[in-house]
Protein backbone atom coordinates (compact mmCIF):
# COMPACT_ATOMS: atom_id res chain seq x y z
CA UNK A 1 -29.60 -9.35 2.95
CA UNK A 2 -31.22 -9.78 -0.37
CA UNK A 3 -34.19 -9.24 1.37
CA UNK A 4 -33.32 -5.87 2.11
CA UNK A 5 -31.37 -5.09 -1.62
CA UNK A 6 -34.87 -5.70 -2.93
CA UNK A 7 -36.85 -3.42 -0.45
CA UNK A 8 -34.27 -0.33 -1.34
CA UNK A 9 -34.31 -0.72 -4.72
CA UNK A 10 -38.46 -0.76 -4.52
CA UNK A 11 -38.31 2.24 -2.27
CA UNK A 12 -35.45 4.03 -4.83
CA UNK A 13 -37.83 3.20 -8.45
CA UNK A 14 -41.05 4.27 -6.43
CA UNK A 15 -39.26 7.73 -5.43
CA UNK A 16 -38.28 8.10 -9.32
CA UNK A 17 -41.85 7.03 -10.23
CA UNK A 18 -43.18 9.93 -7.90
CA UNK A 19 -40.94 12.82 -9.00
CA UNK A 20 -41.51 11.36 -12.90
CA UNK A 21 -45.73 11.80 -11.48
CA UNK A 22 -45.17 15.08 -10.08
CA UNK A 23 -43.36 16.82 -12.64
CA UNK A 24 -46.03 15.66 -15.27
CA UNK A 25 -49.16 17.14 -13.20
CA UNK A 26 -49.37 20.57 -13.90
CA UNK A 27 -51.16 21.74 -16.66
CA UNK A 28 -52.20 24.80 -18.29
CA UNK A 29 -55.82 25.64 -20.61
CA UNK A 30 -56.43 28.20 -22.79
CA UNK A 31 -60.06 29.19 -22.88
CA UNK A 32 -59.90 26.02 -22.34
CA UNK A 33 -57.85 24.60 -24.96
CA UNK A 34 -54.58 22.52 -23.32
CA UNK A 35 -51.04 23.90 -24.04
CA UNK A 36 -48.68 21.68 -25.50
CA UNK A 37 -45.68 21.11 -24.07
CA UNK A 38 -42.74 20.26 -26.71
CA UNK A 39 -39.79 20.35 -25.08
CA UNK A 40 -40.16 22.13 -22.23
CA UNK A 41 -43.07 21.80 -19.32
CA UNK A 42 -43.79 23.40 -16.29
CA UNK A 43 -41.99 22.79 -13.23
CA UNK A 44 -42.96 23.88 -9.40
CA UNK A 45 -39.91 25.25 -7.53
CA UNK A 46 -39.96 27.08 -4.54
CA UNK A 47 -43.86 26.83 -4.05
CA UNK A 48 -44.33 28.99 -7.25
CA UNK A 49 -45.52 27.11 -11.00
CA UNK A 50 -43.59 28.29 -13.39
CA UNK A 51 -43.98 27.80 -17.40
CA UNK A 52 -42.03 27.92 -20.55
CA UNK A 53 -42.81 31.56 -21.54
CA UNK A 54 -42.66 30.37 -25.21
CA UNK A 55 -45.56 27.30 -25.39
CA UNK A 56 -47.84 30.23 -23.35
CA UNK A 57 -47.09 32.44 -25.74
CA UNK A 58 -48.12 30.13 -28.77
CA UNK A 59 -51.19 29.57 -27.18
CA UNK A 60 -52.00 33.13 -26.61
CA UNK A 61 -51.38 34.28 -29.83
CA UNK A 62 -48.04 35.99 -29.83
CA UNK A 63 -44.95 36.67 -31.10
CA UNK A 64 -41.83 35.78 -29.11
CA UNK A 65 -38.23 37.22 -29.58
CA UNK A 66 -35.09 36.56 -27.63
CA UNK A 67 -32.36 38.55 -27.16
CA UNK A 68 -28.97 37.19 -26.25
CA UNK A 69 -26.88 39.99 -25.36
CA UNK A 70 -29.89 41.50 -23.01
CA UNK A 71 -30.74 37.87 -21.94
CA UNK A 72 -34.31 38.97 -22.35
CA UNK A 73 -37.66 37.21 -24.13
CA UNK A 74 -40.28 39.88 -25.33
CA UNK A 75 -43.61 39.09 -26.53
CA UNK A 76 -46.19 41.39 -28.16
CA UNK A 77 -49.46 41.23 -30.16
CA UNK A 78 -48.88 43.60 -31.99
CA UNK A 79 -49.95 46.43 -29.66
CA UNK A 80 -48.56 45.49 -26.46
CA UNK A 81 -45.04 44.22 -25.72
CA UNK A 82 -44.14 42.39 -22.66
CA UNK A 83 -40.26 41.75 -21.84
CA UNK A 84 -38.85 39.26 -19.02
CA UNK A 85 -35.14 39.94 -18.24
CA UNK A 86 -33.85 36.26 -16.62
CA UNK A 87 -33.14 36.41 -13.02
CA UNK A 88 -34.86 39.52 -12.78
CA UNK A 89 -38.07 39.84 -10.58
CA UNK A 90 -39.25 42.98 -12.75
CA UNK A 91 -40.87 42.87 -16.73
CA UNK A 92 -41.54 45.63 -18.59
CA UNK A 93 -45.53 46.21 -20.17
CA UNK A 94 -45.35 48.40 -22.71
CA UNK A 95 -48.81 49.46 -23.98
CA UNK A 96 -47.73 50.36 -27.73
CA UNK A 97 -45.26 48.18 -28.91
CA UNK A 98 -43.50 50.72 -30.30
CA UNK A 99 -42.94 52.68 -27.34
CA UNK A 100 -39.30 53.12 -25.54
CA UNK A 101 -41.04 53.24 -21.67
CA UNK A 102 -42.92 51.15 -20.06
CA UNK A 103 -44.13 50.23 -17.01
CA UNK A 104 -42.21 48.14 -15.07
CA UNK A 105 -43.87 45.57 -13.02
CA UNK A 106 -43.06 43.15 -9.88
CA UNK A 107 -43.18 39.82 -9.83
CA UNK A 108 -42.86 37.49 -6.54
CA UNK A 109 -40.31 35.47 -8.25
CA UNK A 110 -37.70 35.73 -11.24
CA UNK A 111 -37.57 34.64 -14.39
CA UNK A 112 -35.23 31.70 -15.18
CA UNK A 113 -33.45 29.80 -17.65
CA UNK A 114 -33.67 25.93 -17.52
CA UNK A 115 -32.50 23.83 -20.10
CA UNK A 116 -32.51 26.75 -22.92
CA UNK A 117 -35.98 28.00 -22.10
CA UNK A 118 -36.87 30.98 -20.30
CA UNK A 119 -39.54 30.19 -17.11
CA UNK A 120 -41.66 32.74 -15.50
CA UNK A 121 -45.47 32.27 -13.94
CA UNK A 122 -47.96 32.39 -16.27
CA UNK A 123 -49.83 34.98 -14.88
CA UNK A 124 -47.88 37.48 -15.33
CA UNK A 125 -47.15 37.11 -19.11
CA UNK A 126 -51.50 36.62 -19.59
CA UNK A 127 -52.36 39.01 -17.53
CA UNK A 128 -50.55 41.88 -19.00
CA UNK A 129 -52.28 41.18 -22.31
CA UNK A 130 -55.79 41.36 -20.25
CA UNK A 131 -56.05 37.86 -19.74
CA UNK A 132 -57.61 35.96 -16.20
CA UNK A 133 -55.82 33.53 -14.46
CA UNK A 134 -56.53 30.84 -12.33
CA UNK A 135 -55.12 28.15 -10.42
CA UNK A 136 -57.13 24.88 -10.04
CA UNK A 137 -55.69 23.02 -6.68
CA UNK A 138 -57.57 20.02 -7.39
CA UNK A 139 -56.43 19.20 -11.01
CA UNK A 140 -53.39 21.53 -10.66
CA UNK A 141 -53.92 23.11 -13.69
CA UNK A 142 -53.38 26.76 -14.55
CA UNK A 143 -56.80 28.51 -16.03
CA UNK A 144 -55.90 31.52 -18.46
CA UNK A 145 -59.50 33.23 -20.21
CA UNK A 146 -59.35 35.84 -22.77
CA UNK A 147 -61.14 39.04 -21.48
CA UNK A 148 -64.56 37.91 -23.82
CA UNK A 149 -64.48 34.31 -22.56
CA UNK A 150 -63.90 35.34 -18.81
């Protein structure tokens, strides 16, 4: 019986171990330069890697606002101005900043909230500032190149 006790808790700390291992795996680079994760870090659900919008944001150089009432996180450079609505499959690219249309843009998943933070791919929020993106199976990490370092 004790025998048995033991080999279940093993099995229960080794299936904790491997989500803990899991969770911690997938990184993102910058040209090359890893993101830092504070308090938030990516997460794979439903087959699709999704980020904290906010750390990729850092890294990329932009501002980030948030707006409660809309439940929406914008981003710009200055120029361009991305917004991701939560639990929306759509964001919005406008190319001036300033502008009130924009081109609205589908994405294969939604944006979510976890824990306070909004989620989306990464792709979408580099691309539409001209970045590249790519996925790296083997070290699952998530490649994102400025347009003069691509």
């Amino acid at each position: 019986m004790k025998k048995m006790i033991s080999m279940a808790l093993a099995a229960v700390m080794c299936i904790g171990m491997g989500t803990t291992a899991l969770a911690g795996e997938v990184k993102v680079v910058v040209n090359d330069n890893a993101v830092v994760w504070t308090d938030a870090k990516p997460m794979i659900k439903e087959d699709r890697t999704l980020v904290p919008l906010r750390a990729i944001a850092n890294a990329l150089g932009l501002e980030v606002a948030w707006d409660a009432v809309a439940r929406q996180a914008s981003f710009t450079d200055g120029k361009t101005k991305v917004v991701f609505e939560l639990n929306s499959k759509e964001y919005v690219v406008f190319q001036d900043a300033a502008a009130e249309q924009g081109e609205t843009v589908q994405m294969d998943t939604a944006a979510i909230s976890e824990n306070g933070r909004t989620y989306a791919p990464a792709k979408y929020l580099a691309q539409a500032f001209g970045y590249t993106v790519g996925w790296d199976k083997e070290t699952r990490t998530v490649e994102i190149a400025a347009p003069e370092a691509a």
